[in-house]
N, C-alpha and C. Protein backbone atom coordinates (compact mmCIF):
# COMPACT_ATOMS: atom_id res chain seq x y z
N UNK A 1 43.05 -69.65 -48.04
CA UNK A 1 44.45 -69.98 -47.79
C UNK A 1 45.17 -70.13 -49.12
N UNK A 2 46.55 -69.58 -48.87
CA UNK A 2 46.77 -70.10 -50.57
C UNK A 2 47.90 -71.23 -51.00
N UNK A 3 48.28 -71.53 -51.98
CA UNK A 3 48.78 -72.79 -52.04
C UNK A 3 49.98 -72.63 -51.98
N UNK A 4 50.55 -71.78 -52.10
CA UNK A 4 52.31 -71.73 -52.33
C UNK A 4 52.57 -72.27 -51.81
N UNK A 5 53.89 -73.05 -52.39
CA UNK A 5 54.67 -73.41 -51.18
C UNK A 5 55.76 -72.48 -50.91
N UNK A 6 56.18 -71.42 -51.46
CA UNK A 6 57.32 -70.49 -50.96
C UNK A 6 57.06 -69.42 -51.35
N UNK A 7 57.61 -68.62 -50.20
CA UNK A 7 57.47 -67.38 -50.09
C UNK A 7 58.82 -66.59 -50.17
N UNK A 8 59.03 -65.65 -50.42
CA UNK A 8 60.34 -64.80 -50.98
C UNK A 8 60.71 -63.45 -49.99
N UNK A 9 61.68 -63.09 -49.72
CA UNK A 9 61.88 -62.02 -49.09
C UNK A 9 63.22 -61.28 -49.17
N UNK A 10 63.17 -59.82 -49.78
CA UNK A 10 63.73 -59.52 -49.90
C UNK A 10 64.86 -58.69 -49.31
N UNK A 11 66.17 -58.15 -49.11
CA UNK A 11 66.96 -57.91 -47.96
C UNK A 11 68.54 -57.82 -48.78
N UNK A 12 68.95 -56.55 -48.07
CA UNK A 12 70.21 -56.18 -48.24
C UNK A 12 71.24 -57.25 -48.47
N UNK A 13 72.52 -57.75 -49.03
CA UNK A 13 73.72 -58.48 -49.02
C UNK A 13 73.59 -58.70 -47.84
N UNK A 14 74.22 -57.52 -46.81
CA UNK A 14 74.75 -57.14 -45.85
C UNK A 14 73.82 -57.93 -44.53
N UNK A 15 72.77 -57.63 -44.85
CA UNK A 15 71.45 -58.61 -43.92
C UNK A 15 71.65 -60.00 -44.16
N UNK A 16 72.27 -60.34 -45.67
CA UNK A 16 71.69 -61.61 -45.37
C UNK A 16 73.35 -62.23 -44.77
N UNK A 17 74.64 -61.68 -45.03
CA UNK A 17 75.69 -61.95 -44.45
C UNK A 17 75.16 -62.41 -42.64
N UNK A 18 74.96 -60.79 -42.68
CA UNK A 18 74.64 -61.15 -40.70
C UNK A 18 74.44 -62.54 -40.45
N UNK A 19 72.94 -62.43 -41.25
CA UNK A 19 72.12 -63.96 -40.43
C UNK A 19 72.28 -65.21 -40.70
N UNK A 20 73.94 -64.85 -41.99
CA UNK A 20 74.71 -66.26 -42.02
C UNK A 20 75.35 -66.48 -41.02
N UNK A 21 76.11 -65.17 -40.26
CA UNK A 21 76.90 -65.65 -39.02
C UNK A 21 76.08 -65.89 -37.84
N UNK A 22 75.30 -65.29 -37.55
CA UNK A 22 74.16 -65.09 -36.92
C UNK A 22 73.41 -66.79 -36.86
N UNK A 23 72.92 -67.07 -38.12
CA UNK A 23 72.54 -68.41 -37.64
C UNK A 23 70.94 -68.43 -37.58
N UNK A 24 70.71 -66.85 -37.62
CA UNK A 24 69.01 -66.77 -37.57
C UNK A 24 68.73 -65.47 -38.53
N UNK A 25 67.64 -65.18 -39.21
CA UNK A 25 67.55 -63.80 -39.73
C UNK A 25 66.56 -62.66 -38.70
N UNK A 26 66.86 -62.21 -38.49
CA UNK A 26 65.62 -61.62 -37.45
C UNK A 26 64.97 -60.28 -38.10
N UNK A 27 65.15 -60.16 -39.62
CA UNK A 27 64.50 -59.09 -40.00
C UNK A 27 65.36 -57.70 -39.98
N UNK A 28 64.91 -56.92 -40.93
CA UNK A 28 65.17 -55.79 -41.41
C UNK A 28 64.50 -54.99 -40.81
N UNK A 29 65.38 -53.95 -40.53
CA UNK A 29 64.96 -52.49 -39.35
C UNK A 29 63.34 -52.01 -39.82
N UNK A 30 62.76 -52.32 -40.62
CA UNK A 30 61.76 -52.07 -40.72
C UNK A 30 60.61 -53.09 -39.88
N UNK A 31 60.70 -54.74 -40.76
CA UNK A 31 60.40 -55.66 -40.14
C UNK A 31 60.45 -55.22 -38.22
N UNK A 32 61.72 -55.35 -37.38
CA UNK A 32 61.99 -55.27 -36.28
C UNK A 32 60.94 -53.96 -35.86
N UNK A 33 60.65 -52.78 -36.53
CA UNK A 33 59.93 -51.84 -35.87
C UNK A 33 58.69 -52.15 -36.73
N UNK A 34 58.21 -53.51 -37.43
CA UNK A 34 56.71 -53.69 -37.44
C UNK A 34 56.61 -54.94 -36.66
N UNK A 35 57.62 -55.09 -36.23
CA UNK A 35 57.24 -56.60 -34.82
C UNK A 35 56.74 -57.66 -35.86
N UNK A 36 57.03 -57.56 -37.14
CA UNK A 36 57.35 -59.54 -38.05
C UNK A 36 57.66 -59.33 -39.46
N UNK A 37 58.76 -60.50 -40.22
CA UNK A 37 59.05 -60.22 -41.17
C UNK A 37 58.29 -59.75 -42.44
N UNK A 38 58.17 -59.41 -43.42
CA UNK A 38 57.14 -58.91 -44.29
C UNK A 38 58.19 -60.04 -45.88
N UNK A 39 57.25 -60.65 -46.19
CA UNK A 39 57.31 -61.80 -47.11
C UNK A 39 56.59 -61.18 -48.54
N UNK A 40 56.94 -61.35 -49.30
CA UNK A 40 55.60 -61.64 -50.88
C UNK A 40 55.70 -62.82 -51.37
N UNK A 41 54.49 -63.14 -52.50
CA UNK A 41 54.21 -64.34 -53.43
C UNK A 41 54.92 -63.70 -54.12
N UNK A 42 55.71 -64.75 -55.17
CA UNK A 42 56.62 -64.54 -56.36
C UNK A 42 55.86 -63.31 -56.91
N UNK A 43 54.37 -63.54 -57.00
CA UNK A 43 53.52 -62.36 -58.39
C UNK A 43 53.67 -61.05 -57.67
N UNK A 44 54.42 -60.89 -56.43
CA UNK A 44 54.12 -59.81 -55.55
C UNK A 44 55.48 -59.16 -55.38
N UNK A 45 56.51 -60.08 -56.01
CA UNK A 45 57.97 -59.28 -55.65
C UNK A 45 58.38 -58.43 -56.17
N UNK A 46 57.75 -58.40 -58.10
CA UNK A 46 58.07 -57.52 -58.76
C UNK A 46 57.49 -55.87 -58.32
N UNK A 47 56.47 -56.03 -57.20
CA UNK A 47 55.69 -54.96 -56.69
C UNK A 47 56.76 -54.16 -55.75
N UNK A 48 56.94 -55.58 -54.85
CA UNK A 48 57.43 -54.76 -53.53
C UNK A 48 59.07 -54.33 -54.04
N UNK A 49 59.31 -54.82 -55.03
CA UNK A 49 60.75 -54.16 -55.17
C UNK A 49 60.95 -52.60 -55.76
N UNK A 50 59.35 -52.77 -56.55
CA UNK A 50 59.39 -51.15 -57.27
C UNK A 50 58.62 -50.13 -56.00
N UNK A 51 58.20 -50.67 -54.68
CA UNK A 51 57.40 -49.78 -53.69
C UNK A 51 58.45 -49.49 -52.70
N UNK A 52 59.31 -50.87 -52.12
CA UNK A 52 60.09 -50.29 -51.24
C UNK A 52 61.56 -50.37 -50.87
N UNK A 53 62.06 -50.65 -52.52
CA UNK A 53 63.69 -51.00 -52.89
C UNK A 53 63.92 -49.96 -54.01
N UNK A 54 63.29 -49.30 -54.14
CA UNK A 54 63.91 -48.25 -55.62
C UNK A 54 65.29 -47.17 -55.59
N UNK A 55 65.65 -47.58 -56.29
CA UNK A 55 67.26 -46.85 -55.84
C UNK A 55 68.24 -47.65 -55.32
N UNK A 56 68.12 -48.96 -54.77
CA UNK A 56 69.03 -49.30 -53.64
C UNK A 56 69.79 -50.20 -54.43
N UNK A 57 70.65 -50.94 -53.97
CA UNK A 57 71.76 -51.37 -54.28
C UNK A 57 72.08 -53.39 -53.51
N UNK A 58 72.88 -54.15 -53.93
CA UNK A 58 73.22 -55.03 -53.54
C UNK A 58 72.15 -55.48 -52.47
N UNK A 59 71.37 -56.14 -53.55
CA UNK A 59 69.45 -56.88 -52.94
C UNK A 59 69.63 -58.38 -53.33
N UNK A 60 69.18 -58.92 -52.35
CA UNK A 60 69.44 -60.75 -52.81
C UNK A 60 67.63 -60.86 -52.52
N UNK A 61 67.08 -61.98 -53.27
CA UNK A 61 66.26 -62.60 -52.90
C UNK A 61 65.98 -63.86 -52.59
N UNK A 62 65.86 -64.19 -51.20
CA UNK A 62 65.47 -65.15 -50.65
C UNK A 62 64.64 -66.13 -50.47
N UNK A 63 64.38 -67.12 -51.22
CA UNK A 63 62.99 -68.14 -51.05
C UNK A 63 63.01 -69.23 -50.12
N UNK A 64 61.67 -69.32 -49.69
CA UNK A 64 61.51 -69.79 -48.44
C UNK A 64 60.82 -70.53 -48.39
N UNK A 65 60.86 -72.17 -48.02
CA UNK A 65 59.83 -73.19 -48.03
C UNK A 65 59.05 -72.80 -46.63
N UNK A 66 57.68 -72.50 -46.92
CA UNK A 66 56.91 -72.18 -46.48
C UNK A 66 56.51 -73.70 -45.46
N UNK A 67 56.55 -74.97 -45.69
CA UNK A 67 56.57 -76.09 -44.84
C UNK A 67 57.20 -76.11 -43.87
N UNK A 68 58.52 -75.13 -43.91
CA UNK A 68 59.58 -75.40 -42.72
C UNK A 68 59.59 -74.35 -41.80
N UNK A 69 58.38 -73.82 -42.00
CA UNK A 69 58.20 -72.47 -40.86
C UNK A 69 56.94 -72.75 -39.90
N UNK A 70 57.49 -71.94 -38.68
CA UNK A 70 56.18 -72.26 -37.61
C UNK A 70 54.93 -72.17 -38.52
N UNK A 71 54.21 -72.85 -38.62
CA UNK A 71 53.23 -72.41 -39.66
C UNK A 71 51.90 -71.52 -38.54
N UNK A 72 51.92 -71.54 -37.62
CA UNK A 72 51.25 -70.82 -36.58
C UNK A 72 51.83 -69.10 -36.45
N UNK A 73 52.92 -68.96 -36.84
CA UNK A 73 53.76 -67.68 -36.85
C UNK A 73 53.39 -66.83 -38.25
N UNK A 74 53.37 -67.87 -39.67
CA UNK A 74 52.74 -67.10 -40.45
C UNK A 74 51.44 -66.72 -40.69
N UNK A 75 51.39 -65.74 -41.02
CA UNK A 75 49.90 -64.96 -41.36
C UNK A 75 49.71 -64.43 -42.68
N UNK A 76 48.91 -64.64 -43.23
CA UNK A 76 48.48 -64.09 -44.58
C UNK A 76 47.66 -62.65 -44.36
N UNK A 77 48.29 -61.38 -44.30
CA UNK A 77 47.43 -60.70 -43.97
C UNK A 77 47.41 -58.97 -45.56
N UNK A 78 46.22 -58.61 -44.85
CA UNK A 78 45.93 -57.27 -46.13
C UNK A 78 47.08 -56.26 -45.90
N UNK A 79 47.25 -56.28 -47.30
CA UNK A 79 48.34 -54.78 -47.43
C UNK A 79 48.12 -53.95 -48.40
N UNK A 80 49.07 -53.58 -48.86
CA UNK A 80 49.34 -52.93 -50.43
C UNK A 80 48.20 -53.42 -51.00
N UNK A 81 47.36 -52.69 -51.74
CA UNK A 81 45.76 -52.52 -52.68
C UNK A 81 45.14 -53.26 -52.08
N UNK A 82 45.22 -53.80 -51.21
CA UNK A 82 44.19 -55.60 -50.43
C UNK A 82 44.43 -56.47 -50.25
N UNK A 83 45.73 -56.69 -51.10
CA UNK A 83 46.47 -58.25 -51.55
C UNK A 83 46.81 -58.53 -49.51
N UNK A 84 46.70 -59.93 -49.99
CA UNK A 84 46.85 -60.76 -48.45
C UNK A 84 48.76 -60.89 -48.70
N UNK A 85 49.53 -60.66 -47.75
CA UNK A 85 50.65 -60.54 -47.86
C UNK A 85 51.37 -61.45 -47.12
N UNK A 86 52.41 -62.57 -46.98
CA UNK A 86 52.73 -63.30 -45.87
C UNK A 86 53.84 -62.06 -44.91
N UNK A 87 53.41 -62.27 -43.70
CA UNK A 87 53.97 -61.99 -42.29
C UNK A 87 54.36 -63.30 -41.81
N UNK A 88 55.69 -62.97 -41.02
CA UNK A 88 56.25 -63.91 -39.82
C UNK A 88 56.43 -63.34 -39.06
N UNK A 89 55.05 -63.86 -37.85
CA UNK A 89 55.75 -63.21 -36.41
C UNK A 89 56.96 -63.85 -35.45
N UNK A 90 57.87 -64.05 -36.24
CA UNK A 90 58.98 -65.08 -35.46
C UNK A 90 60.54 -64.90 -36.34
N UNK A 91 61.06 -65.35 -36.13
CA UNK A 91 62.65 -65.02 -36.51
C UNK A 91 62.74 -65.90 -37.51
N UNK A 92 63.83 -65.70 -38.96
CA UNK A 92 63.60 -66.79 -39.98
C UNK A 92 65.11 -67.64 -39.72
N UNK A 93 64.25 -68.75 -39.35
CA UNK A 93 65.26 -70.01 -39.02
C UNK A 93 66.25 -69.92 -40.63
N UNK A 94 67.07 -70.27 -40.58
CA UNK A 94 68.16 -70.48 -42.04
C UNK A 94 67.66 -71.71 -42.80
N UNK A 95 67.48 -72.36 -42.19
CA UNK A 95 67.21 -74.00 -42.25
C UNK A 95 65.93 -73.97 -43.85
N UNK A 96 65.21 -72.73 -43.35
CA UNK A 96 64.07 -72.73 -44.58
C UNK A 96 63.79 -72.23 -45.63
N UNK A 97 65.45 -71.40 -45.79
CA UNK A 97 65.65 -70.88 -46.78
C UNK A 97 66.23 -71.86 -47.89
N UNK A 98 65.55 -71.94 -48.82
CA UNK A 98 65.44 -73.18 -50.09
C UNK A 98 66.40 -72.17 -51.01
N UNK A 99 67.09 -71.06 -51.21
CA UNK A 99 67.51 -70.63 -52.11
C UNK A 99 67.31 -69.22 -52.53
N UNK A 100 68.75 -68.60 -52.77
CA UNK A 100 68.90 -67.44 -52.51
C UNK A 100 69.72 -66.44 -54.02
N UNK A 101 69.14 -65.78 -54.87
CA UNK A 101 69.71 -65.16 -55.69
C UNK A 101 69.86 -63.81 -55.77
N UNK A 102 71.25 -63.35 -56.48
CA UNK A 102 71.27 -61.97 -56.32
C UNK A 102 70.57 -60.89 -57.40
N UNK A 103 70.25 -59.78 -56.88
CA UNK A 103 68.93 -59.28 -57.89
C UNK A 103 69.88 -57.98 -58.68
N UNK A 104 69.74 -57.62 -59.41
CA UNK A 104 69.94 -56.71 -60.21
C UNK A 104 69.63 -55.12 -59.02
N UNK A 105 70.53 -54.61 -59.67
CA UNK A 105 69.89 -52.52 -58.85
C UNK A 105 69.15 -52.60 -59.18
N UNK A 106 68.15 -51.92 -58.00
CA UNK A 106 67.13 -51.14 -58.56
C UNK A 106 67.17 -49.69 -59.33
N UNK A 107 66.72 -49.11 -60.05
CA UNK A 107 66.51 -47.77 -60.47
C UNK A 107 65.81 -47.09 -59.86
């Protein structure tokens, strides 16, 4: 199990507007057609931004106290080279988002 306490996730402006009005985040069209959100450890963001954000534009990153989530919903599971990756099979309450910055373009 590992110790973090937060987990990060990354997502369009535009996504994270929604699930301000919205009130809940329910994931990115990808997330929604893998049935749960897809999370990294801080050491893992610089990965997933160069695997599945390259090129894109107006990216915030989101951190997430990992205490304030169903903790039964997250899963630590294998992905990318082996690394155990956090999944949420559940919608991300707002409430557990500890803090949110905007990221630079990608190239």
């Amino acid at each position: 199990m590992f110790k973090n306490d937060f987990i990060y996730k990354i997502c369009t402006k535009s996504e994270w507007k929604e699930a301000t009005v919205k009130g809940i985040y329910k994931g990115s069209s990808d997330d929604i057609r893998d049935g749960f959100i897809h999370f990294s450890a801080i050491e893992q963001v610089k990965g997933t931004l160069e695997k599945h954000f390259k090129n894109q534009k107006d990216l915030v990153l989101l951190k997430i106290a990992i205490d304030r989530l169903p903790i039964e919903a997250l899963k630590w599971e294998k992905s990318r080279s082996g690394q155990k990756f956090p999944h949420l099979y559940n919608d991300l309450n707002l409430g557990s988002v500890v803090g949110m910055e905007e990221l630079p373009d990608q190239d």
